[in-house]
C-alpha atoms as a PDB file:
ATOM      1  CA  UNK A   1       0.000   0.000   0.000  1.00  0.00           C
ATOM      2  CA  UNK A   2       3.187   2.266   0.129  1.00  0.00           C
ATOM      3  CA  UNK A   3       4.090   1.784  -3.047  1.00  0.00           C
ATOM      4  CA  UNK A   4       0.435   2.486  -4.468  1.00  0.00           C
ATOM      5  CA  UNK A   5       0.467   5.540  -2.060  1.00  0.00           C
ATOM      6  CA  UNK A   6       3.891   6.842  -3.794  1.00  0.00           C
ATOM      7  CA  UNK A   7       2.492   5.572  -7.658  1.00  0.00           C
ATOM      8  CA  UNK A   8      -0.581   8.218  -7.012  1.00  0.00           C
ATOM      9  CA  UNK A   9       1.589  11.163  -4.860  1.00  0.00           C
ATOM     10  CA  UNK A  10       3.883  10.719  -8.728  1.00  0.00           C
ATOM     11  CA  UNK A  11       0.979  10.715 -10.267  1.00  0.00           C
ATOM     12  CA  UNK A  12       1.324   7.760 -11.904  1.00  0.00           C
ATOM     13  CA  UNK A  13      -2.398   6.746 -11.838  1.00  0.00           C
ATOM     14  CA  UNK A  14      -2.951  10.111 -13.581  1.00  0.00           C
ATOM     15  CA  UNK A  15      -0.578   9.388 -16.144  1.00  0.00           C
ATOM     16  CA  UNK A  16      -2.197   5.982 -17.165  1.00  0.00           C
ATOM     17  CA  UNK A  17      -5.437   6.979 -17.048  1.00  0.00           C
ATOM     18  CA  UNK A  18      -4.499   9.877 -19.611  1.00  0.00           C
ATOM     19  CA  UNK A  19      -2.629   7.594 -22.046  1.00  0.00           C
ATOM     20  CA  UNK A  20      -5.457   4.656 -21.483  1.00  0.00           C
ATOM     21  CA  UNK A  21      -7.760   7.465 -23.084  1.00  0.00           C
ATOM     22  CA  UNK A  22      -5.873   7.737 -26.314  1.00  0.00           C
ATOM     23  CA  UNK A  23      -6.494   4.183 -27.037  1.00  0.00           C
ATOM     24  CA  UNK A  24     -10.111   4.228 -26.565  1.00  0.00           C
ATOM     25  CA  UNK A  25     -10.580   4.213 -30.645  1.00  0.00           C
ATOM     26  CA  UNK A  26      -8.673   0.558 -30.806  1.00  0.00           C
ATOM     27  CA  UNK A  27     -10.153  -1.054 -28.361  1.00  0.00           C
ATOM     28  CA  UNK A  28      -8.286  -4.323 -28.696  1.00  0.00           C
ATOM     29  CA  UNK A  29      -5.137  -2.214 -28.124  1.00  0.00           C
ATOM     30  CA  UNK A  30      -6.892  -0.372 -25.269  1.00  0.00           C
ATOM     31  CA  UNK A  31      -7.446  -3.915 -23.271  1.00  0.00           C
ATOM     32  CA  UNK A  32      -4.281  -5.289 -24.190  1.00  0.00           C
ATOM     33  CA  UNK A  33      -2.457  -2.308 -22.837  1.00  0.00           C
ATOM     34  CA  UNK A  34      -4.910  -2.579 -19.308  1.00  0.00           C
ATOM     35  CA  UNK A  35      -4.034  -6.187 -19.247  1.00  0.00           C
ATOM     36  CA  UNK A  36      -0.037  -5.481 -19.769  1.00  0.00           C
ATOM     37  CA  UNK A  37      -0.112  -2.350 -17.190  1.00  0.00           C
ATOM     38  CA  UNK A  38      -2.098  -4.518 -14.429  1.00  0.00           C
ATOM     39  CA  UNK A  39       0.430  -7.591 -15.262  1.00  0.00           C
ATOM     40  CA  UNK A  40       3.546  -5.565 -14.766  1.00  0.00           C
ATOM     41  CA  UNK A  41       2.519  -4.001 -11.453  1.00  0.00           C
ATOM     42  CA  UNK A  42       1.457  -6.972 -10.291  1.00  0.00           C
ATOM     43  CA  UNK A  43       4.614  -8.242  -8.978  1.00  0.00           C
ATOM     44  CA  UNK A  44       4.912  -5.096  -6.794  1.00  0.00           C
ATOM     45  CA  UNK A  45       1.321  -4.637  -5.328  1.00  0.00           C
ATOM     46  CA  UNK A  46      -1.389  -6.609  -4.354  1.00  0.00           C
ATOM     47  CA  UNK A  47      -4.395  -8.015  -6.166  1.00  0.00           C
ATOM     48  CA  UNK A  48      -6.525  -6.052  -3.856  1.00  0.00           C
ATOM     49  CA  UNK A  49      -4.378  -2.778  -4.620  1.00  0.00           C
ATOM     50  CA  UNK A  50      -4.713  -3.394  -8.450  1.00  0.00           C
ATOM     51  CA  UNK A  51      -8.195  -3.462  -8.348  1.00  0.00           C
ATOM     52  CA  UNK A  52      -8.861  -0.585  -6.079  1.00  0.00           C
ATOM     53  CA  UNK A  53      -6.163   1.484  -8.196  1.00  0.00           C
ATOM     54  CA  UNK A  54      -7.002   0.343 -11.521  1.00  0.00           C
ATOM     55  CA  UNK A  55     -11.173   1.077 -11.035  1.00  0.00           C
ATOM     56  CA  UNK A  56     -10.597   4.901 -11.394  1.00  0.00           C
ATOM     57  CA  UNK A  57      -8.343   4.597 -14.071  1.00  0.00           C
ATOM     58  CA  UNK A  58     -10.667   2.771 -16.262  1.00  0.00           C
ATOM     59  CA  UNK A  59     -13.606   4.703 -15.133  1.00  0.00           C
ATOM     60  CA  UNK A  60     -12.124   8.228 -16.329  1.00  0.00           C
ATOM     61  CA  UNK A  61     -10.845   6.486 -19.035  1.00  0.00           C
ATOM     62  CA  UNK A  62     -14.211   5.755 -20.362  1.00  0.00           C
ATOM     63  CA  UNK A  63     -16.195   8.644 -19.372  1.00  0.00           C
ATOM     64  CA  UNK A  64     -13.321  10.817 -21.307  1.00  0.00           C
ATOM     65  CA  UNK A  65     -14.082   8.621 -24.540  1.00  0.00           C
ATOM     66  CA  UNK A  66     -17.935   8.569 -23.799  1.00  0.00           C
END
């Protein structure tokens, strides 16, 4: 929970959930980036972090894109 509490202070979250939105067009891409992002922080948070992290993300992701 540290490191997800330093990812969002660097703004991380922010930063994923901006580039997430220019994929929205291709959305094949646009899951296969999710799944990649979510599969290479998995080794340093939790399941339960991922999914509480990762919720936002995708929700201003696809409110941006409508």
């Amino acid at each position: 929970m540290v490191v997800s509490a330093q990812l969002r202070l660097g703004g991380f979250y922010t930063w994923v959930a901006v580039n997430l939105t220019r994929l929205m067009e291709r959305p094949r891409q646009f899951l296969f980036v999710v799944m990649l992002v979510t599969a290479v922080s998995l080794p340093w948070l939790v399941n339960d972090i991922i999914c509480l992290a990762f919720t936002p993300i995708l929700s201003v992701a696809l409110l941006r894109a409508g």
